[in-house]
N, C-alpha and C. Protein backbone atom coordinates (compact mmCIF):
# COMPACT_ATOMS: atom_id res chain seq x y z
N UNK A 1 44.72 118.02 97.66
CA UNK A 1 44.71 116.59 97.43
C UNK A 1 43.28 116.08 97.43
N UNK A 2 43.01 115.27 96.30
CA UNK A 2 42.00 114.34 96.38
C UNK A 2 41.88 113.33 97.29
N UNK A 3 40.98 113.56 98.22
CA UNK A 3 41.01 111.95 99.46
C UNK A 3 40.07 112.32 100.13
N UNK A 4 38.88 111.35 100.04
CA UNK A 4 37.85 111.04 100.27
C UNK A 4 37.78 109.49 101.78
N UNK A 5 36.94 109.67 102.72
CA UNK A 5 36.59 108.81 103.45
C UNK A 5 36.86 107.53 102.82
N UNK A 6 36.99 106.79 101.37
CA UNK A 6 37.13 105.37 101.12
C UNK A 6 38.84 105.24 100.52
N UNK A 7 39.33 106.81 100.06
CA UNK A 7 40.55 106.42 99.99
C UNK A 7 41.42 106.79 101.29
N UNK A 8 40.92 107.01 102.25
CA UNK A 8 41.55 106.57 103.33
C UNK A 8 41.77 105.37 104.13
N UNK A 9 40.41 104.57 103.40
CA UNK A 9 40.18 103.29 103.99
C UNK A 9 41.11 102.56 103.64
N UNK A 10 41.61 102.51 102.19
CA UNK A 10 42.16 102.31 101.06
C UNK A 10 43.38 102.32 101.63
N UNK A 11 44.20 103.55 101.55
CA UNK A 11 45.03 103.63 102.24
C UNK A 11 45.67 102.94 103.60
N UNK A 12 44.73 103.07 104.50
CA UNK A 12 45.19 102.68 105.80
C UNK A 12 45.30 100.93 105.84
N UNK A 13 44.21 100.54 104.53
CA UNK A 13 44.38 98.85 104.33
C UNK A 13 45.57 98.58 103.94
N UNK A 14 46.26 99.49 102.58
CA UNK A 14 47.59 99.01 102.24
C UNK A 14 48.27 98.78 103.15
N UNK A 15 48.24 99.88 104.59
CA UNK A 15 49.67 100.24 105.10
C UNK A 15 49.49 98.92 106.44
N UNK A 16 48.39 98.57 106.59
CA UNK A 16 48.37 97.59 107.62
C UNK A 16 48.75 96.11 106.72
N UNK A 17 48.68 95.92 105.64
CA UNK A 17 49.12 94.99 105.19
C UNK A 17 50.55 94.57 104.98
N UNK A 18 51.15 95.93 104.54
CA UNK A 18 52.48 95.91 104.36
C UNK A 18 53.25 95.98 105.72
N UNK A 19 52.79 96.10 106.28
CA UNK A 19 53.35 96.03 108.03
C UNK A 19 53.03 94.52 108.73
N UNK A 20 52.01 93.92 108.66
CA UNK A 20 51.82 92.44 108.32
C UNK A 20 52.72 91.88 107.77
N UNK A 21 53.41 92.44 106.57
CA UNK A 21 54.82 91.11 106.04
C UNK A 21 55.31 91.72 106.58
N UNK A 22 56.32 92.37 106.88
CA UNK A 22 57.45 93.10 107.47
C UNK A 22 57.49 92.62 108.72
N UNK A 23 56.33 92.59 109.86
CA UNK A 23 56.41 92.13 111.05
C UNK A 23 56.08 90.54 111.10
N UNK A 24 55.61 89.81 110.28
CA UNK A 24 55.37 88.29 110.25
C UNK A 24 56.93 88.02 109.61
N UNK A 25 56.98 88.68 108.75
CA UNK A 25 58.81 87.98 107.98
C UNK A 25 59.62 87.65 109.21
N UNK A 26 59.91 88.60 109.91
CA UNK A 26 60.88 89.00 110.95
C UNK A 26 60.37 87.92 112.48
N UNK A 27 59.15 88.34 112.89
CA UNK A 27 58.74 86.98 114.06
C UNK A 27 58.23 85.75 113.53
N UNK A 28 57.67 85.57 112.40
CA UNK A 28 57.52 84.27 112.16
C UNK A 28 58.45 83.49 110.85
N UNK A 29 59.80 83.82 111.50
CA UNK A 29 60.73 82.82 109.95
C UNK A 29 60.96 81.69 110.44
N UNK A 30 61.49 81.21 109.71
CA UNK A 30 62.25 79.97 109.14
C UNK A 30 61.52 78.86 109.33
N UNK A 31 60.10 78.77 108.41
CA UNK A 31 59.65 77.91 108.41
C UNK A 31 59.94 76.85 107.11
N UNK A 32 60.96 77.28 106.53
CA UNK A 32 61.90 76.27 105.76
C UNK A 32 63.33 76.92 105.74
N UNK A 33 64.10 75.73 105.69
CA UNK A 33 65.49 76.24 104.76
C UNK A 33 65.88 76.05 103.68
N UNK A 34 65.95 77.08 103.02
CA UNK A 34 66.06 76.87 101.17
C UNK A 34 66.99 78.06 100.82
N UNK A 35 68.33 77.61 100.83
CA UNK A 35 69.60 78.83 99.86
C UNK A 35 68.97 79.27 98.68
N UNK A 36 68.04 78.35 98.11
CA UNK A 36 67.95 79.04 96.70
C UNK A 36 66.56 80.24 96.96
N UNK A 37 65.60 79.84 98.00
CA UNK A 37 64.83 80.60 98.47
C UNK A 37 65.11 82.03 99.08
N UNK A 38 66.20 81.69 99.50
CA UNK A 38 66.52 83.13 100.05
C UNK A 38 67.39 84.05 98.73
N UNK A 39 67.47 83.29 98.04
CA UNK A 39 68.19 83.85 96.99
C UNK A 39 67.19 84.55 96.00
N UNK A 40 66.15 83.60 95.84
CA UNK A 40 65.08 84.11 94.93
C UNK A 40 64.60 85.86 95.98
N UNK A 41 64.61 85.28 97.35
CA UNK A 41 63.69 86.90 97.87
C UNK A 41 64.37 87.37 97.78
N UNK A 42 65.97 87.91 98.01
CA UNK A 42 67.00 88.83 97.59
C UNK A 42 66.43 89.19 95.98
N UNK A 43 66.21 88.59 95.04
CA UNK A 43 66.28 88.98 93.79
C UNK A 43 65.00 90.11 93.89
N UNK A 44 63.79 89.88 94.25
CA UNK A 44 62.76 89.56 94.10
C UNK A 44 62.55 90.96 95.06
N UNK A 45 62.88 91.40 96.02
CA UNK A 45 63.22 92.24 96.88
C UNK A 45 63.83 92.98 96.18
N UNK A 46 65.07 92.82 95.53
CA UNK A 46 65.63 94.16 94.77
C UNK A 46 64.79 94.72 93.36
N UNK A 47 64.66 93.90 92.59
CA UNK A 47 63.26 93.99 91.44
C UNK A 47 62.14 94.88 91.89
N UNK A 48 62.03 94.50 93.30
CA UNK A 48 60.64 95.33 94.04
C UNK A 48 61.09 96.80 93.96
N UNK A 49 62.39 96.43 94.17
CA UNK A 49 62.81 98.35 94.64
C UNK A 49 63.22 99.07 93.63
N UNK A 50 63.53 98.08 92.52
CA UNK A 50 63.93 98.84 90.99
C UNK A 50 62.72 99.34 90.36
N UNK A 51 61.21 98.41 90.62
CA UNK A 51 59.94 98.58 89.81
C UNK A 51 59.47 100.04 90.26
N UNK A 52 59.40 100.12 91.97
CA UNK A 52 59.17 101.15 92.19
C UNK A 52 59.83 102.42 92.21
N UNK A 53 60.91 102.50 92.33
CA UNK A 53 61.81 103.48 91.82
C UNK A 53 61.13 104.05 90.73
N UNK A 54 61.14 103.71 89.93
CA UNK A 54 60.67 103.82 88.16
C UNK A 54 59.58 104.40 88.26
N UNK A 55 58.96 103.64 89.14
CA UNK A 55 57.67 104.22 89.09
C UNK A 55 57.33 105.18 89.61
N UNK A 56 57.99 105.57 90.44
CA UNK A 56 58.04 106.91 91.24
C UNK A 56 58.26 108.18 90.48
N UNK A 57 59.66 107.64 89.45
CA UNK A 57 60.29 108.89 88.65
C UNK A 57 59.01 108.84 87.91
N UNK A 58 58.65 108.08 86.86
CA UNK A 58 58.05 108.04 85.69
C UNK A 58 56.54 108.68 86.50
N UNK A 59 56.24 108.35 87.59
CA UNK A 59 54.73 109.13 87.43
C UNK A 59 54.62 110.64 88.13
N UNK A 60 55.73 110.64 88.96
CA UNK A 60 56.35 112.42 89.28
C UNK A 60 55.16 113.28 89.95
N UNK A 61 54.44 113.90 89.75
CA UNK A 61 53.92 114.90 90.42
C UNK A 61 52.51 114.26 90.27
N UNK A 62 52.19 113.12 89.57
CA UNK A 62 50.61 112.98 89.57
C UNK A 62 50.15 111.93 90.77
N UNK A 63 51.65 111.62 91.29
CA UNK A 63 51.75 110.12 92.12
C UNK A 63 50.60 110.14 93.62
N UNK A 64 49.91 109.64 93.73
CA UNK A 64 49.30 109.74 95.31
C UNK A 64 48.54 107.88 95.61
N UNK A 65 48.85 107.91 97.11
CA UNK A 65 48.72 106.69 97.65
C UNK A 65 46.83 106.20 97.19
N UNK A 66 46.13 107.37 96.74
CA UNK A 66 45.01 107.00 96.84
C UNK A 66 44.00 106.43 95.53
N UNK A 67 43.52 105.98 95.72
CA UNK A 67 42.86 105.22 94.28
C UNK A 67 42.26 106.25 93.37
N UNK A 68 41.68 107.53 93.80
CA UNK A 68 41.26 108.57 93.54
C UNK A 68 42.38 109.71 92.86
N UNK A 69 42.75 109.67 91.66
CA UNK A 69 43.46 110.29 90.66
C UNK A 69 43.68 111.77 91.57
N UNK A 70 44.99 112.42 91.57
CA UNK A 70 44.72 113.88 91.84
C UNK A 70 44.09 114.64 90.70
N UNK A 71 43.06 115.69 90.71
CA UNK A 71 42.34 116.75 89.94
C UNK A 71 43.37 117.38 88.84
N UNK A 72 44.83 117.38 89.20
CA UNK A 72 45.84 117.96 88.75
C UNK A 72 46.61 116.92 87.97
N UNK A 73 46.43 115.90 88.10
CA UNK A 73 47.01 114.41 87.53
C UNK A 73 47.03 114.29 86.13
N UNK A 74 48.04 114.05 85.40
CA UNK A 74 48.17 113.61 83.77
C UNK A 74 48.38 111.98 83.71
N UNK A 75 47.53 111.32 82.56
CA UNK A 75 47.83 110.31 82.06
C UNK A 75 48.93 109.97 81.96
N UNK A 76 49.60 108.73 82.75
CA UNK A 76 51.44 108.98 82.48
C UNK A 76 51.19 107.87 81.63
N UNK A 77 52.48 107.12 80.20
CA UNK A 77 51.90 106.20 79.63
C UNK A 77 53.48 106.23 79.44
N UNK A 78 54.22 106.58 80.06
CA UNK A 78 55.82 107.04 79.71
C UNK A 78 56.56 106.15 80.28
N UNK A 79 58.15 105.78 80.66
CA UNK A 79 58.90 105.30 81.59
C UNK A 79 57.99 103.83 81.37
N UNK A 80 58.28 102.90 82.86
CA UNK A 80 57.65 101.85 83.31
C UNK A 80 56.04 102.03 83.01
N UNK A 81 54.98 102.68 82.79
CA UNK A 81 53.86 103.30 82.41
C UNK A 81 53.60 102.51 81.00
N UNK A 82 54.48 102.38 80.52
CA UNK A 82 54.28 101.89 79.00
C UNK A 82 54.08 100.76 78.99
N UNK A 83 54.64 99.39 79.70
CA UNK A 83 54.35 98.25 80.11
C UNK A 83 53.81 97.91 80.93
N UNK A 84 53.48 98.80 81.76
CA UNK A 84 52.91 98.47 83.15
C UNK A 84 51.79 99.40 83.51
N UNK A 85 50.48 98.91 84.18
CA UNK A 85 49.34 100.11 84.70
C UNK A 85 49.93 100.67 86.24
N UNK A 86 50.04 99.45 86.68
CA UNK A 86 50.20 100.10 88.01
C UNK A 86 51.82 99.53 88.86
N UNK A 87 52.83 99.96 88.29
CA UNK A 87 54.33 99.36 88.98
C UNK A 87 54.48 99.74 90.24
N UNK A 88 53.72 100.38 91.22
CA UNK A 88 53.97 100.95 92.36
C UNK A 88 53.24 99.89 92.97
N UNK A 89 51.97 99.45 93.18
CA UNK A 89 51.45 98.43 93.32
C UNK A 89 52.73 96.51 92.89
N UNK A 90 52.98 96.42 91.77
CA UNK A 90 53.64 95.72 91.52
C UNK A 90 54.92 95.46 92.24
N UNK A 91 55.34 96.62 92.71
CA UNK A 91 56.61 97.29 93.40
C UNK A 91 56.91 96.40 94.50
N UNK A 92 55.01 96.79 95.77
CA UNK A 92 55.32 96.20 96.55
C UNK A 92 54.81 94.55 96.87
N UNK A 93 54.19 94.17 95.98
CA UNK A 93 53.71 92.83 95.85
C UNK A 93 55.32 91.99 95.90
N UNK A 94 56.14 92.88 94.50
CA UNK A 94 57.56 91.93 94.57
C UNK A 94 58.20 91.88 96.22
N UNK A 95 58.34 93.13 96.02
CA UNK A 95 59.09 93.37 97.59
C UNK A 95 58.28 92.16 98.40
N UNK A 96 57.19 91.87 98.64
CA UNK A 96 56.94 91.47 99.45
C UNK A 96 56.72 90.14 99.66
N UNK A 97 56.76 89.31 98.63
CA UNK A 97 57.19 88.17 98.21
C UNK A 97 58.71 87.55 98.07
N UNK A 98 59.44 88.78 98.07
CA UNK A 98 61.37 88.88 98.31
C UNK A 98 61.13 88.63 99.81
N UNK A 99 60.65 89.38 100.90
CA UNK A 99 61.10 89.69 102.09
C UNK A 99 60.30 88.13 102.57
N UNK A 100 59.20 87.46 102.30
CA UNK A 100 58.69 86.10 102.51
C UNK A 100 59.79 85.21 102.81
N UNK A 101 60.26 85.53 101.06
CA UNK A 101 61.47 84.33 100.73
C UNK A 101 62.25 84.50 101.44
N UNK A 102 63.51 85.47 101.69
CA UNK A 102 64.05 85.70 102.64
C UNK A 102 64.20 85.61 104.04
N UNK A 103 63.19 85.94 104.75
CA UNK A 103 62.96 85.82 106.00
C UNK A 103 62.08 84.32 106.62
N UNK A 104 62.13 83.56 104.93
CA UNK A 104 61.49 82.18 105.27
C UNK A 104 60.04 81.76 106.05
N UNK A 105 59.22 83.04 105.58
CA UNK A 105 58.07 82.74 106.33
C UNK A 105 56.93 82.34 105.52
N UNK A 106 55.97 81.73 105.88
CA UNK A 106 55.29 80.87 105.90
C UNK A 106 54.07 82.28 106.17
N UNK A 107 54.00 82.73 107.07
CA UNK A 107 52.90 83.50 107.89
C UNK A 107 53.19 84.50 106.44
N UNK A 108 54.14 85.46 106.31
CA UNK A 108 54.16 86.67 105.87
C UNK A 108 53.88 86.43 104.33
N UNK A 109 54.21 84.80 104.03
CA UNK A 109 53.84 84.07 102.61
C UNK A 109 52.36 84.39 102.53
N UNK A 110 51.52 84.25 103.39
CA UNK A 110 50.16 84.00 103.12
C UNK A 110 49.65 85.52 103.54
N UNK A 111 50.03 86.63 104.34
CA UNK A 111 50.08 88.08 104.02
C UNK A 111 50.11 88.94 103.18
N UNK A 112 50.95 88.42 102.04
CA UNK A 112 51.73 88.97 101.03
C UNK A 112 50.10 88.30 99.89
N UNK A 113 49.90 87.23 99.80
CA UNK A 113 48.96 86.58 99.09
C UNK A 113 47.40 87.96 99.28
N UNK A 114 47.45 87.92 100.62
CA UNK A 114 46.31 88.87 101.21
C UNK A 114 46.30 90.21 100.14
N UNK A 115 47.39 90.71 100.48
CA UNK A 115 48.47 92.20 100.07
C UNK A 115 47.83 91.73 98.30
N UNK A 116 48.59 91.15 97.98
CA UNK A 116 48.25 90.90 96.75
C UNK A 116 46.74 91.34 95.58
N UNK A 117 45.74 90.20 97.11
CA UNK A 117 44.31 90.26 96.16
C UNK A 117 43.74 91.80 96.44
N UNK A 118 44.42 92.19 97.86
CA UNK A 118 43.90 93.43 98.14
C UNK A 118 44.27 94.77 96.81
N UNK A 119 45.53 94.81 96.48
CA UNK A 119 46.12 95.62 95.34
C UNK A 119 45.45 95.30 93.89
N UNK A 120 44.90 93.96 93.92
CA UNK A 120 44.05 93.93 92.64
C UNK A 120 42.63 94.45 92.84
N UNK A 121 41.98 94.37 94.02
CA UNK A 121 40.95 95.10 93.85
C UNK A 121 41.08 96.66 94.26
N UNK A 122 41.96 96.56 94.59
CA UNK A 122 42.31 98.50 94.85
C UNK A 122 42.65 99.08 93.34
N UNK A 123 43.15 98.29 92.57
CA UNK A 123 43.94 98.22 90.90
C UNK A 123 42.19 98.41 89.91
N UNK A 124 41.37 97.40 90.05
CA UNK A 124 40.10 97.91 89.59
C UNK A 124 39.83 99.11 90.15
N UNK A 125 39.32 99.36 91.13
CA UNK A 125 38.86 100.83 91.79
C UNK A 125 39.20 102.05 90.47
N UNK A 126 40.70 102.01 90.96
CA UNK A 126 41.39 102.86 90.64
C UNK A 126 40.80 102.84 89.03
N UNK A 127 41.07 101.79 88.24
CA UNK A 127 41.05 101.76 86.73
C UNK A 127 39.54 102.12 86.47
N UNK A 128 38.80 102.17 87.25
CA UNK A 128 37.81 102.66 86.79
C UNK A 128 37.54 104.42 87.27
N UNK A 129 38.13 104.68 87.83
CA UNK A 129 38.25 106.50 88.09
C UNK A 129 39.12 106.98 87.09
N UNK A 130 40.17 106.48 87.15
CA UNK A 130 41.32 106.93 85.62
C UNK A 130 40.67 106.84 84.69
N UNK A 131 39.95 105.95 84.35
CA UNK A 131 38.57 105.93 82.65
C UNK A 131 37.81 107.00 82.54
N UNK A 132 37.38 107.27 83.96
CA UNK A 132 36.28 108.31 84.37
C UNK A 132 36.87 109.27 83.68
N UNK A 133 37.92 109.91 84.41
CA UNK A 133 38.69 111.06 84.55
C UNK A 133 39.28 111.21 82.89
N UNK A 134 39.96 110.39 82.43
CA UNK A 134 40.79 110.01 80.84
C UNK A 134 40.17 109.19 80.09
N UNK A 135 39.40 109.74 79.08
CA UNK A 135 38.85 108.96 78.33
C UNK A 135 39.98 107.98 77.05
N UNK A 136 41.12 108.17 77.46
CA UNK A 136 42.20 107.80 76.48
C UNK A 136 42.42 106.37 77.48
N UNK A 137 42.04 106.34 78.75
CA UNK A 137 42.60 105.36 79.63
C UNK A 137 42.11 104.10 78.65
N UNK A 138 41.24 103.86 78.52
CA UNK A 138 40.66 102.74 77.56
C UNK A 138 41.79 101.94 76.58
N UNK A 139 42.40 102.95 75.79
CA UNK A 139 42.54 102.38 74.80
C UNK A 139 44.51 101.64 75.63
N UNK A 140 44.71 103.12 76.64
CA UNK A 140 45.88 102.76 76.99
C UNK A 140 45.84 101.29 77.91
N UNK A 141 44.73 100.90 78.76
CA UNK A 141 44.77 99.74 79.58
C UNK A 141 44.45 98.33 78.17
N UNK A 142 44.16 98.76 76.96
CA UNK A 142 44.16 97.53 75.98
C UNK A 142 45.57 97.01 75.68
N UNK A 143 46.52 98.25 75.91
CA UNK A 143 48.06 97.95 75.24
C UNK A 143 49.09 97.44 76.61
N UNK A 144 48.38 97.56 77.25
CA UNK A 144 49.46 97.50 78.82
C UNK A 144 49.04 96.07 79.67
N UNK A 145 49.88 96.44 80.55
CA UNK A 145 49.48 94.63 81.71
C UNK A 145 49.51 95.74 82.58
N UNK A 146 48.46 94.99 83.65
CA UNK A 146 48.25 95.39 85.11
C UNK A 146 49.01 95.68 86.13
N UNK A 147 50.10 94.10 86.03
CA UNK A 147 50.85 93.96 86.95
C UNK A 147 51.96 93.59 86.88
N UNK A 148 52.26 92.28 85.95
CA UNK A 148 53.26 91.92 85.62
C UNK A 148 53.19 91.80 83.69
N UNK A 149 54.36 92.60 83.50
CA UNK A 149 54.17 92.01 81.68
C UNK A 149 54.05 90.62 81.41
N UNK A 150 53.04 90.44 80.30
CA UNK A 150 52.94 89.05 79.33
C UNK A 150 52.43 87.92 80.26
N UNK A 151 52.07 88.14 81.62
CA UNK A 151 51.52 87.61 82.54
C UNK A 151 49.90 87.82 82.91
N UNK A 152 49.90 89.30 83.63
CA UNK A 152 49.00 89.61 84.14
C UNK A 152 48.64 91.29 84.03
């Protein structure tokens, strides 16, 4: 495995973030009541778990938590890949904006925001080692969205 001292940093930032919503959702809710809110994070939460799913199958053996491509890694441009650069990233942004809504927090709302800017600059990192590594990455990040299609 490729993993270097900054994609550990990398790493260990995601996982403290995503533990941040999960533990703010749960001790700090119900700072509103909204049926349709909790309805949206149910949606929004399951979307999370469908994006990443996909993304899991579709990138298969090249997949690793770290911004740093494995040596052994193929360009995936296949599955969710075709519309999307990074759906695993996207995956848990949804999820984690579902579990906000849901659990009605306010705290894990502004976590998830954190989570967010953090995955876009972990999303550059990365897009610039995949260029390194694939000189095809270029033309494939002209045809694709980052994060969300026709959005972002």
């Amino acid at each position: 495995m490729n993993c270097n001292h900054s994609d550990r940093i990398w790493v260990i930032g995601q996982s403290v973030l995503m533990l941040a919503v999960v533990a703010l959702g749960v001790t700090q809710r119900g700072a509103w009541q909204s049926e349709e809110g909790f309805l949206a994070g149910a949606v929004l939460f399951a979307l999370g778990a469908v994006v990443g799913i996909w993304g899991v199958r579709s990138l298969g053996r090249s997949r690793t938590p770290n911004p740093t491509p494995k040596a052994d890694a193929e360009l995936v441009q296949a599955g969710i890949y075709r519309w999307l650069r990074h759906p695993l990233y996207s995956s848990v942004m949804l999820a984690s904006l579902g579990w906000a809504l849901l659990w009605q927090s306010a705290a894990a709302m502004v976590a998830t925001v954190v989570l967010c800017v953090f995955f876009d600059a972990k999303a550059r990192l990365e897009e610039r080692l995949l260029l390194a590594k694939f000189p095809e990455y270029a033309a494939y990040r002209g045809r694709t969205w980052r994060f969300v299609p026709w959005v972002y």
